[in-house]
Protein backbone atom coordinates (compact mmCIF):
# COMPACT_ATOMS: atom_id res chain seq x y z
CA UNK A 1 0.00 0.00 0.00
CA UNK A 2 1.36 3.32 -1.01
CA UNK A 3 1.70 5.46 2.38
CA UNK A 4 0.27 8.40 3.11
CA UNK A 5 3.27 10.97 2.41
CA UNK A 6 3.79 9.21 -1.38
CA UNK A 7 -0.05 9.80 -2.39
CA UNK A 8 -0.05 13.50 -1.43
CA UNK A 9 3.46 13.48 -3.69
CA UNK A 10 1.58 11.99 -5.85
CA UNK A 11 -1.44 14.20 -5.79
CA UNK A 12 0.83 17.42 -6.35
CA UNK A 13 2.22 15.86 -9.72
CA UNK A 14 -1.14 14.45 -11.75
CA UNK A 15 -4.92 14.66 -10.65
CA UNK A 16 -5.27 11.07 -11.78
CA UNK A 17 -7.24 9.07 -9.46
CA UNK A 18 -5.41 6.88 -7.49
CA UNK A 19 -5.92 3.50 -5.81
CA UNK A 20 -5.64 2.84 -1.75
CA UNK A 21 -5.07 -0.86 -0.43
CA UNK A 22 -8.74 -0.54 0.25
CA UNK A 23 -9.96 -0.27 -3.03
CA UNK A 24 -11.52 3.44 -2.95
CA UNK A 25 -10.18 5.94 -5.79
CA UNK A 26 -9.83 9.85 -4.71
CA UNK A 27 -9.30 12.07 -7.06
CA UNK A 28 -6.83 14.69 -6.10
CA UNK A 29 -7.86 18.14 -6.78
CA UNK A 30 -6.12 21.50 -6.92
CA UNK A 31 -7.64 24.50 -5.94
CA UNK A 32 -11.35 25.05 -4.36
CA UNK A 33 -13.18 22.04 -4.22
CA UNK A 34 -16.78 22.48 -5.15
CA UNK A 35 -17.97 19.37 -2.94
CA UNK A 36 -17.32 21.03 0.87
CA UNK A 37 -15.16 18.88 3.59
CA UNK A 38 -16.79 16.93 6.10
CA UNK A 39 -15.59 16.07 9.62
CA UNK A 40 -17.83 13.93 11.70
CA UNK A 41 -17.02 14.14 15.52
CA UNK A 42 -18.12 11.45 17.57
CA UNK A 43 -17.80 11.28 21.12
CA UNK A 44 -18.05 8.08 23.12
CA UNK A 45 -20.80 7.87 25.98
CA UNK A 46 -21.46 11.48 26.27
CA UNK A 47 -24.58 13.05 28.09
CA UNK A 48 -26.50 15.85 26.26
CA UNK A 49 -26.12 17.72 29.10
CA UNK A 50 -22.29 17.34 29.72
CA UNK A 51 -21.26 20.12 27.75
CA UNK A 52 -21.65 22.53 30.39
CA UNK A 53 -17.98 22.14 31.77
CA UNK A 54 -16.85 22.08 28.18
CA UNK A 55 -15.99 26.08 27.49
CA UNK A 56 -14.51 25.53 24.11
CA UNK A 57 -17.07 23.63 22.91
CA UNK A 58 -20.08 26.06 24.24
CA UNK A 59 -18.15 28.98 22.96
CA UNK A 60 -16.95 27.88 19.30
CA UNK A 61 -20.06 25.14 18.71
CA UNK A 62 -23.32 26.18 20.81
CA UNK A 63 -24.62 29.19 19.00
CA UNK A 64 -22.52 29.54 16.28
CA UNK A 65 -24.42 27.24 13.97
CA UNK A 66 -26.99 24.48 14.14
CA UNK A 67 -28.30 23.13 17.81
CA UNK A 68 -29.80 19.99 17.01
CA UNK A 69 -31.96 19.99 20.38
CA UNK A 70 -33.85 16.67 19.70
CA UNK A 71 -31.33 14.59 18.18
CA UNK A 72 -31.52 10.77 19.55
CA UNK A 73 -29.71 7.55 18.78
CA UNK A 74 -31.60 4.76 17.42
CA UNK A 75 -29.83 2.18 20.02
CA UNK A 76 -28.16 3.43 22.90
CA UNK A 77 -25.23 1.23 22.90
CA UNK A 78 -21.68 1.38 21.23
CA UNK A 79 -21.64 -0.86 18.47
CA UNK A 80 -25.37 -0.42 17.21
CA UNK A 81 -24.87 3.25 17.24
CA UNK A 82 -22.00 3.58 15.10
CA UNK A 83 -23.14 0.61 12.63
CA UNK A 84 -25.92 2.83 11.69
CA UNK A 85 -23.82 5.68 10.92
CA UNK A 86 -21.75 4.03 8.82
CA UNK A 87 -24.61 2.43 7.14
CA UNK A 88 -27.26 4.57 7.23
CA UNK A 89 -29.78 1.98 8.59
CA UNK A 90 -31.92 1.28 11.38
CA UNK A 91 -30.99 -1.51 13.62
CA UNK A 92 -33.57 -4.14 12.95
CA UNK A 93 -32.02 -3.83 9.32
CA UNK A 94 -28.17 -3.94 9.83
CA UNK A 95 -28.83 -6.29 12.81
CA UNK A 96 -26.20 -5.57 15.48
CA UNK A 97 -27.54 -5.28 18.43
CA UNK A 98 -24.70 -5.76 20.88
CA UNK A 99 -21.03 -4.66 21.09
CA UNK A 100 -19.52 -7.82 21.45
CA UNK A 101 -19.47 -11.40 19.89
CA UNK A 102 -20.58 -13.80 17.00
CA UNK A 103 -23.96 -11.60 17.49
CA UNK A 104 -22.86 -7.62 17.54
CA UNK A 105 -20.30 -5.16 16.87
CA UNK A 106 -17.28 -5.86 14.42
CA UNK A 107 -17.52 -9.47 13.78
CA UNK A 108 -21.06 -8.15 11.77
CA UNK A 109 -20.16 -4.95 10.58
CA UNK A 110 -17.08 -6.40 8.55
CA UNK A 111 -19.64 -8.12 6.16
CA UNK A 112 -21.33 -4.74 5.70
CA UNK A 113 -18.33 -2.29 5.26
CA UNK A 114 -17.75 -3.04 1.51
CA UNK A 115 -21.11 -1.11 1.18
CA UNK A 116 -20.51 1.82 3.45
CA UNK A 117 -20.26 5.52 3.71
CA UNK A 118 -16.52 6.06 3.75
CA UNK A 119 -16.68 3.64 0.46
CA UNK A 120 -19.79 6.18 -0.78
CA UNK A 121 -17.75 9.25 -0.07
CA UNK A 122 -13.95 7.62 -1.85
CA UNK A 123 -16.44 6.86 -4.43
CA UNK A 124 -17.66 10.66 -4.72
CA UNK A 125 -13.93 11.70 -4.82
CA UNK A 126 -13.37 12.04 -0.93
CA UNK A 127 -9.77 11.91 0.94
CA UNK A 128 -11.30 9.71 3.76
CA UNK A 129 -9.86 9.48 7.15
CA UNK A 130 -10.51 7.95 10.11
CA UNK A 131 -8.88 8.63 13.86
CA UNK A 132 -9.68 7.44 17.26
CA UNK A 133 -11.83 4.16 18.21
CA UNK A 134 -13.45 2.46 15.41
CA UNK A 135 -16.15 -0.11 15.85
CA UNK A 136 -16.23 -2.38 19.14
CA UNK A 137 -14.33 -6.02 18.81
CA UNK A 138 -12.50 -4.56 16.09
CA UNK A 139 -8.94 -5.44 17.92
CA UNK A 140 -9.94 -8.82 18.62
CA UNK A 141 -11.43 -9.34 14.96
CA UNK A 142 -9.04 -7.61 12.54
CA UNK A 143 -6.64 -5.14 14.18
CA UNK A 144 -4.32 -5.02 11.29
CA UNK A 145 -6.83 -4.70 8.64
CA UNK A 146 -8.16 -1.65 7.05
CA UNK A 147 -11.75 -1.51 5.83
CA UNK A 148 -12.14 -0.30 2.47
CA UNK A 149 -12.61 3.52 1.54
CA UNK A 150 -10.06 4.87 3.99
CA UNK A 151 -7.69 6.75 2.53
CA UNK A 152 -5.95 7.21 6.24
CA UNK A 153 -6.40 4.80 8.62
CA UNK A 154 -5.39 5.73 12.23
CA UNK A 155 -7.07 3.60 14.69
CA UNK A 156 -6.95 2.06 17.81
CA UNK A 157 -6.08 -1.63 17.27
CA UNK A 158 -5.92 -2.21 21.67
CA UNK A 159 -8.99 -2.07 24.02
CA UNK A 160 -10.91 1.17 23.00
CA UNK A 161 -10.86 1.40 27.03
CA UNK A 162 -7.22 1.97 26.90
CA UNK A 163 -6.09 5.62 27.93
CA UNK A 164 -2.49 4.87 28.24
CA UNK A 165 -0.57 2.12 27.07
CA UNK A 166 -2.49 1.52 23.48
CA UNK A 167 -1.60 0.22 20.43
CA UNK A 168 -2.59 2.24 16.85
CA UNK A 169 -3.00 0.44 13.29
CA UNK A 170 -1.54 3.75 11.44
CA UNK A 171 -2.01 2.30 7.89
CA UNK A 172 -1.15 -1.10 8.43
CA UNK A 173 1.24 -0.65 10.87
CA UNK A 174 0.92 -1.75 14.15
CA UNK A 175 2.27 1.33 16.67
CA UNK A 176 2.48 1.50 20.50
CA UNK A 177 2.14 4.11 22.57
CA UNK A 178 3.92 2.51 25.71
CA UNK A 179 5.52 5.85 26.84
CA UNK A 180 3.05 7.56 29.05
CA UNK A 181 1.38 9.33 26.24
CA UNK A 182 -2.40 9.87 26.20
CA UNK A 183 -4.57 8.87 23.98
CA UNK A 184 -6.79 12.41 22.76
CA UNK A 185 -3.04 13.51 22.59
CA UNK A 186 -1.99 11.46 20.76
CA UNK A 187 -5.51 11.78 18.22
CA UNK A 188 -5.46 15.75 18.05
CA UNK A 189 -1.69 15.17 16.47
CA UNK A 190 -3.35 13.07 13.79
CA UNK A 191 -6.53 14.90 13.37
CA UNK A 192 -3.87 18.36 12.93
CA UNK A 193 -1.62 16.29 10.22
CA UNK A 194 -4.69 15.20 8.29
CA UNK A 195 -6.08 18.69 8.22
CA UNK A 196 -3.41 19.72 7.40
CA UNK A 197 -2.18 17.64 4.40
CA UNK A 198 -4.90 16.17 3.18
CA UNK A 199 -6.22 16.76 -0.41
CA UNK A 200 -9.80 18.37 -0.89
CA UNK A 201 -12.56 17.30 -0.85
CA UNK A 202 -11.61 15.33 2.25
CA UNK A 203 -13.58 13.73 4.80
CA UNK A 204 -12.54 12.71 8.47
CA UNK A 205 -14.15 10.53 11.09
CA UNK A 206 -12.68 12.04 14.97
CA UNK A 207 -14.08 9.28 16.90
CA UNK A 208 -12.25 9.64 20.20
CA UNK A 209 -12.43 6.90 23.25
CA UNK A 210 -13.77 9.43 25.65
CA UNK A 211 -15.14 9.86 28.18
CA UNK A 212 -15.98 6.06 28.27
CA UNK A 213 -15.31 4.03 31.19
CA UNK A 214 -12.69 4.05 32.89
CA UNK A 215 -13.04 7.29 31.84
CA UNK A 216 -9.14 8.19 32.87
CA UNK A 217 -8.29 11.78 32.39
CA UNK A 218 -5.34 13.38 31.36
CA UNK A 219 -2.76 14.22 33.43
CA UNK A 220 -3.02 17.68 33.38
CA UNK A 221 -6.46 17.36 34.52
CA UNK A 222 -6.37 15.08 36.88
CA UNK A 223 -8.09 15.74 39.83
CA UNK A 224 -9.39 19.35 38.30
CA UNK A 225 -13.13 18.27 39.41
CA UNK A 226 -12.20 16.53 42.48
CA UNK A 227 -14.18 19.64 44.25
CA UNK A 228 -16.48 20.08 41.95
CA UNK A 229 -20.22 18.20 42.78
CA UNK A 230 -22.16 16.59 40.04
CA UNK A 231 -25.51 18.20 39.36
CA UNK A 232 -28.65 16.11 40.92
CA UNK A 233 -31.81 16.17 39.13
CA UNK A 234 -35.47 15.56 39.78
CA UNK A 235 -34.86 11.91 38.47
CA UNK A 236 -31.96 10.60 40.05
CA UNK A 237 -32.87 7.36 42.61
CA UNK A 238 -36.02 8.37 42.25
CA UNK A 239 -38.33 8.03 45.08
CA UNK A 240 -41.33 6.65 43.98
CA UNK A 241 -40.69 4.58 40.73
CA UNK A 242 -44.74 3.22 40.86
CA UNK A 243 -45.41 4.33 38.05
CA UNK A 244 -42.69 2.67 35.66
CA UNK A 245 -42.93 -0.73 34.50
CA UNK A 246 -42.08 -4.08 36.47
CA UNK A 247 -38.00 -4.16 36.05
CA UNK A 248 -37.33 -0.45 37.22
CA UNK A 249 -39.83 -1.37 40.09
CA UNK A 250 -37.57 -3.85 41.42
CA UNK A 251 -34.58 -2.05 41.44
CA UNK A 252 -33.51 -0.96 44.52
CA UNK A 253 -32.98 2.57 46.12
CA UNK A 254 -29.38 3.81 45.24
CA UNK A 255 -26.95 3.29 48.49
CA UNK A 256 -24.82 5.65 49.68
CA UNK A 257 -21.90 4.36 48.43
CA UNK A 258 -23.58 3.40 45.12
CA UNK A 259 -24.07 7.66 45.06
CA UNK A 260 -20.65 8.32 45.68
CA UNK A 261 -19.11 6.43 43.16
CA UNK A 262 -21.71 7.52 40.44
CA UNK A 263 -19.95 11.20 41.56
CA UNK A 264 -16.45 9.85 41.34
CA UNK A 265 -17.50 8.72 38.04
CA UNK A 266 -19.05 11.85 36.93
CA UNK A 267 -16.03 13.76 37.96
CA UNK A 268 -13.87 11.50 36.06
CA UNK A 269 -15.90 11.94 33.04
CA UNK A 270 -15.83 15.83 33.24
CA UNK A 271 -11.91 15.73 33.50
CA UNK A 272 -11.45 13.07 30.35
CA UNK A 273 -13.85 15.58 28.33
CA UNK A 274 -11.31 18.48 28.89
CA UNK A 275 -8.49 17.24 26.45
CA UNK A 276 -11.43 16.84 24.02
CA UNK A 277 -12.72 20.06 24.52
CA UNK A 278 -9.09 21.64 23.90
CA UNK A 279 -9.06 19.60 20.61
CA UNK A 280 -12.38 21.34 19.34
CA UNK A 281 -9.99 24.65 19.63
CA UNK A 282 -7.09 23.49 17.97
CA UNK A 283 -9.33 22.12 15.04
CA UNK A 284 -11.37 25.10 14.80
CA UNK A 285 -8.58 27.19 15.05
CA UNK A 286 -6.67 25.15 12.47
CA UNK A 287 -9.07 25.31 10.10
CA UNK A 288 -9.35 28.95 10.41
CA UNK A 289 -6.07 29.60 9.45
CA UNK A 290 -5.67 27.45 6.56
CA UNK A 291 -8.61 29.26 5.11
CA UNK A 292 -10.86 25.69 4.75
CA UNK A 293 -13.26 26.44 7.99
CA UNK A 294 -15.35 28.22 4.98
CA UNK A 295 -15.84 24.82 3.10
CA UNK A 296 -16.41 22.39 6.07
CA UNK A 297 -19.18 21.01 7.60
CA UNK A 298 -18.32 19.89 11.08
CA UNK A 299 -21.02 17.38 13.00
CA UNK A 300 -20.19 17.32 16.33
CA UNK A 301 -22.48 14.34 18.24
CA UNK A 302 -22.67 11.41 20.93
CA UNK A 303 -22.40 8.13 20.28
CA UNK A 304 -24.92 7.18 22.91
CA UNK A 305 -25.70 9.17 26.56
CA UNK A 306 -24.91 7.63 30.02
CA UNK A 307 -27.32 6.97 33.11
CA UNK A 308 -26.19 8.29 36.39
CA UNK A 309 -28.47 7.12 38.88
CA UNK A 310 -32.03 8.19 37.13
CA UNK A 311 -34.74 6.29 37.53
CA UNK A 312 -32.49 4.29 39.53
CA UNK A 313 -30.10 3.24 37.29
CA UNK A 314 -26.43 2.93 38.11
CA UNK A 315 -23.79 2.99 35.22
CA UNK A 316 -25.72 1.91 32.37
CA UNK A 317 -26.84 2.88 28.76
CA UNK A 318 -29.20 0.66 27.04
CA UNK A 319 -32.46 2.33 27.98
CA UNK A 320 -34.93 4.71 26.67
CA UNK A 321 -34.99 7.17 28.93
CA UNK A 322 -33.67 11.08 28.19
CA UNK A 323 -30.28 10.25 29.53
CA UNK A 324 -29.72 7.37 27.11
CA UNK A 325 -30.55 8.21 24.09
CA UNK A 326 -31.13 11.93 23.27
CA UNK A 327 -27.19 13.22 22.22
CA UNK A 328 -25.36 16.52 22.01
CA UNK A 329 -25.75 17.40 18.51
CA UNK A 330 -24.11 20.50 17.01
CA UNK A 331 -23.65 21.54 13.03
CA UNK A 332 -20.96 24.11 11.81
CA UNK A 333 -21.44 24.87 8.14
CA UNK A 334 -19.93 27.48 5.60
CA UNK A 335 -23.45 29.22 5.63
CA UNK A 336 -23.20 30.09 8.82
CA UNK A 337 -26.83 29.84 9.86
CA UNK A 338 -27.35 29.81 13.17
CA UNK A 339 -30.44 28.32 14.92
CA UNK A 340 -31.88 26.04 17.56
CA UNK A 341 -33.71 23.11 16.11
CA UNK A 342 -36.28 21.19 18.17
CA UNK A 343 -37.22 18.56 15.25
CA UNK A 344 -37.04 15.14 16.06
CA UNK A 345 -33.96 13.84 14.33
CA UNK A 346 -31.80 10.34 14.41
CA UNK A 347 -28.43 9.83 14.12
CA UNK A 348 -28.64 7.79 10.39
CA UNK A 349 -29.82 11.08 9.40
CA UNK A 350 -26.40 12.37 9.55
CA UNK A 351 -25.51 9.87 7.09
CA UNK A 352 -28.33 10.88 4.78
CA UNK A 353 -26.75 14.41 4.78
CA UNK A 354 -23.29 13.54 4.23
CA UNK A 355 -24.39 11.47 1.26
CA UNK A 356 -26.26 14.56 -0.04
CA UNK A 357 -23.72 17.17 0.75
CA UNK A 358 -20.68 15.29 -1.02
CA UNK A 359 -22.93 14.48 -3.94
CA UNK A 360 -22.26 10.85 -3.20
CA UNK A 361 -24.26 7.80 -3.84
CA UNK A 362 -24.91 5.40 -1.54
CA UNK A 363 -25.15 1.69 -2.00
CA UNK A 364 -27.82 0.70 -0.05
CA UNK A 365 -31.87 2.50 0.81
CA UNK A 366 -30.87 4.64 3.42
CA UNK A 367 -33.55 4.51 6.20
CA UNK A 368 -32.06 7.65 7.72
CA UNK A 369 -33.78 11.07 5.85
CA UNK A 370 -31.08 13.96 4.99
CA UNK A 371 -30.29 16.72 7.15
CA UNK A 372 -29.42 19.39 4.43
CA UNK A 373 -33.10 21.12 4.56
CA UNK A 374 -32.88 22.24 8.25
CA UNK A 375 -29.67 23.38 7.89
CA UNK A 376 -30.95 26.04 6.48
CA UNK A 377 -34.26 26.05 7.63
CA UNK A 378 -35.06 24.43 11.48
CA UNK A 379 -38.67 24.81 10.60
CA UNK A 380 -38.78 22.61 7.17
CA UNK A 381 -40.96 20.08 6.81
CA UNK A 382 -39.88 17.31 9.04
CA UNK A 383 -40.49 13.92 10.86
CA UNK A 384 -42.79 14.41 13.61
CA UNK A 385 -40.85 11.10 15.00
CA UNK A 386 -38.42 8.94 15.16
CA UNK A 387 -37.79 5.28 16.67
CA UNK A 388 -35.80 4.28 19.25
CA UNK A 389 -34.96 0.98 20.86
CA UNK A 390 -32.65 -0.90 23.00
CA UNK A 391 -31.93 -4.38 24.31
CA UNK A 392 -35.88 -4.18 26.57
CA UNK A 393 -37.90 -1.94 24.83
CA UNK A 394 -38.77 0.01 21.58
CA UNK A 395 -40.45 3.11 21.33
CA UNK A 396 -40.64 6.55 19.52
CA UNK A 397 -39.68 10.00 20.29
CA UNK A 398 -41.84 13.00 19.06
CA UNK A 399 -41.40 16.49 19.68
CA UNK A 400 -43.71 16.40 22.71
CA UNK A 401 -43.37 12.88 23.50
CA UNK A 402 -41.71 9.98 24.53
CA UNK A 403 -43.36 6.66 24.22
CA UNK A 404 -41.85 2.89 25.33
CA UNK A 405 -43.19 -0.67 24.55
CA UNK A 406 -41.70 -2.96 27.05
CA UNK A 407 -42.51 -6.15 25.16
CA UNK A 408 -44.20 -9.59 25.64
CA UNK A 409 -41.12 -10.18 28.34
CA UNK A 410 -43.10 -7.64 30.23
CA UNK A 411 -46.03 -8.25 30.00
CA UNK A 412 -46.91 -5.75 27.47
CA UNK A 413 -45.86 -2.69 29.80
CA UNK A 414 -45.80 0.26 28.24
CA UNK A 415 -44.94 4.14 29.53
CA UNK A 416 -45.45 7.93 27.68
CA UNK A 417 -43.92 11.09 28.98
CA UNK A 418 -45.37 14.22 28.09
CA UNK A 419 -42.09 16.14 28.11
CA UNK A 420 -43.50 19.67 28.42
CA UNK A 421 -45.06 18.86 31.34
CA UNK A 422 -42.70 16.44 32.60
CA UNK A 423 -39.08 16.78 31.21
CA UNK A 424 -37.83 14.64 33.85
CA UNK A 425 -39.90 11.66 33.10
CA UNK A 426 -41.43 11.51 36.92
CA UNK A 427 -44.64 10.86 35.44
CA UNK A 428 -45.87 7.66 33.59
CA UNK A 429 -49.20 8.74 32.02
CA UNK A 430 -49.49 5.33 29.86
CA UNK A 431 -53.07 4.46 30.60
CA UNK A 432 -54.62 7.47 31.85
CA UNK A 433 -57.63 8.92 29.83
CA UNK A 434 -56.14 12.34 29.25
CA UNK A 435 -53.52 10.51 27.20
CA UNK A 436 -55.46 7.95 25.73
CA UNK A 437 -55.89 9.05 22.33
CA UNK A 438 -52.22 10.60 22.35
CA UNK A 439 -51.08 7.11 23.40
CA UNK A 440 -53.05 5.47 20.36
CA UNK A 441 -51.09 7.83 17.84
CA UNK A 442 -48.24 6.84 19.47
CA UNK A 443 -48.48 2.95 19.06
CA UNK A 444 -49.86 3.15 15.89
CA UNK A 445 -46.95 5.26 15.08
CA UNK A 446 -44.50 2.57 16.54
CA UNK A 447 -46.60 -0.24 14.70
CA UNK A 448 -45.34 1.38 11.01
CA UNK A 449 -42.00 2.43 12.13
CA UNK A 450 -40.34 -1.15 14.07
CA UNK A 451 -40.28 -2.99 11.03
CA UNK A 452 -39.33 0.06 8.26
CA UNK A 453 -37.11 0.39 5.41
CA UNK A 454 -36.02 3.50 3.73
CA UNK A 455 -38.61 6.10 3.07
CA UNK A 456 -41.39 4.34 5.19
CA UNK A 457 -38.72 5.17 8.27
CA UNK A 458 -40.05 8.47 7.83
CA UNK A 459 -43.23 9.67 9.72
CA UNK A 460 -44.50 12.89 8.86
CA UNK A 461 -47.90 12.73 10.49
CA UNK A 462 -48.84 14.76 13.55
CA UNK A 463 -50.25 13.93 17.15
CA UNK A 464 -52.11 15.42 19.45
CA UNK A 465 -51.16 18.17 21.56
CA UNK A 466 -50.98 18.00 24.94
CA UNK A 467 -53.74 17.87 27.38
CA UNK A 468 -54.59 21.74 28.87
């Protein structure tokens, strides 16, 4: 395989296209590209509400473009999250539904990722590179291989729960980092290199390890939060849990010692998120100065949220409540239109607009539906929901409304949130007859969507507005 360094030498000499061990042809171009540059930022287990300690991202993100307020994940977990951004499909179509084994995250996705968007965008012309973690079980399945479309492959080939002590496959070499360096150190230096030799149009996946567990910061911020107490909401070990279906019934009041390791945790998190958050700087800045920041989209997400103690729940992901599965979800763009969006949106939408904005085509019916028409306008005709599901229950999410099906395992429990009302989910109103009709949309509306392909993902009819 030609390395990096000999196909931008290459690139400065002819514009023919040229051909990576992967397969994918980019075509090197001179000048202003007319297809914009794409980065894709995805951070791993982050909250939609952990931004607050993050001042580089609220300053040069939040407000400055598009605030995708109700942006959720289709599964809440690892693997099934980033499968469907790379494929552009719902879970019950690509199938993974677990991070790990004969039955979820890489050992499946390697029989898709011939037929994938970094092989849609190399297609369309696109430098593609990817740094950071990749997809779960890929460094017990095929460290030293490089999925097709990749034009630069820098990826962790160790545990992605590795801050120290890691091993990269940097274009089919196998590197360790054995030396006390850090791992979103070590990233931002490759992220900085690519921006700043790659050939445009180029596109890069930033999918950093943090702030997963063990969520280990860096050293400089080590013990920065020690003092620093984790905000409590309404939700967290809730009181009276009535209300919510048979499992979160039998789970036990918090302890106190359960509570202070959820704040350890939390403080941990907040410190891992700061090398991150220096990162957005140094590629915003970056970008800036090489005059490209006026051609590139940057999508800066979640690939899943975290529960800390709501509803119960200690150190866990896989549910559908608020703190699973709604993301941080922020859009620079060369326009520069700024705006909150309240929309429902999903995740495999993001691939639907990347397709769009490189003028790519993809392989397969996407069942995500483009972005590109509330990026300019957060009021365009839009889903009025989306579906959601993880390893107990599938539901939808609405503008107003959340709505869960527990299953047969379950006896058929169901709960709906009124979030206007109730943003904290306190309330179960699943049954009562101010809801009922609501809670009919709402099934019927899960009835099309669990089963969907392509355009029939889409649901563009409306429900009922709250009760007075």
């Amino acid at each position: 395989m030609l390395d990096r360094r000999t196909i931008l030498k290459l690139a400065a000499s002819t514009p023919a296209l040229l051909s990576t061990k992967a397969g994918a042809r980019h075509q090197m171009r001179r000048g202003a590209p007319s297809q914009p540059n794409l980065i894709h930022i995805l951070v791993d287990d982050m909250r939609y509400d952990d931004y607050h300690h993050m001042k580089h991202l609220k300053q040069l993100f939040i407000g400055k473009g598009v605030n995708f307020q109700a942006s959720f994940v289709p599964y809440p977990l690892c693997a099934p999250s980033r499968v469907g951004i790379l494929t552009g499909l719902q879970p019950h179509n690509h199938k993974v539904y677990h991070n790990n084994g004969a039955k979820g995250g890489y050992t499946l996705y390697q029989h898709m990722e011939d037929n994938a968007l970094p092989v849609w965008l190399a297609n369309a012309g696109y430098y593609v590179g990817h740094v950071g973690k990749f997809i779960n079980d890929y460094d017990k399945v095929a460290p030293d291989h490089i999925p097709p479309g990749y034009a630069d492959w820098q990826v962790m080939s160790s545990s992605f729960d590795d801050y120290f002590d890691f091993t990269m496959n940097q274009n089919g070499t196998q590197v360790a980092y054995d030396d006390g360096q850090y791992t979103t150190t070590i990233f931002m230096k490759m992220v900085k290199d690519f921006l700043a030799t790659a050939p445009q149009p180029w596109c890069l996946f930033f999918w950093p390890n943090c702030c997963h567990g063990p969520a280990i910061p860096a050293p400089r911020d080590a013990g920065t939060f020690a003092d620093v107490p984790m905000p409590i909401g309404p939700a967290f070990n809730e009181a009276d849990v009535s209300d919510k279906p048979t499992f979160i019934q039998n789970l036990p009041l918090l302890t106190q010692d359960q509570i202070n390791a959820i704040q350890a945790r939390w403080q941990g998190r907040q410190e891992t998120l700061q090398s991150l958050d220096r990162g957005l700087a140094e590629i915003v800045g970056q970008l800036t100065a090489n005059g490209q920041i006026a051609n590139t989209h940057i999508s800066f997400s979640s690939d899943n949220g975290f529960q800390q103690g709501e509803h119960r729940i200690n150190d866990h992901k896989n549910f559908l409540y608020e703190e699973s599965i709604l993301m941080p979800h922020y859009w620079l763009q060369p326009s520069n239109y700024i705006a909150d969006c309240g929309q429902p949106v999903s995740n495999i939408d993001v691939t639907a607009a990347m397709v769009e904005l490189a003028g790519a085509t993809a392989g397969r019916t996407l069942d995500g539906r483009s972005l590109v028409p509330l990026l300019s306008d957060v009021e365009a005709d839009w889903n009025r929901a989306t579906l959601v599901q993880c390893q107990r229950a599938i539901g939808v999410a609405t503008r107003h409304y959340r709505y869960m099906d527990w299953g047969k395992h379950l006896d058929q429990q169901y709960e709906v949130y009124d979030m206007g009302a109730d943003p904290y989910q306190l309330q179960n109103v699943a049954g009562t007859p101010e809801y009922a009709d609501i809670q009919a949309d709402l099934a019927a509306c899960l009835q099309e969507l669990r089963s969907c392909t392509g355009s029939t993902c889409e649901w563009t009819t409306g429900f009922p507005p709250p009760p007075a």
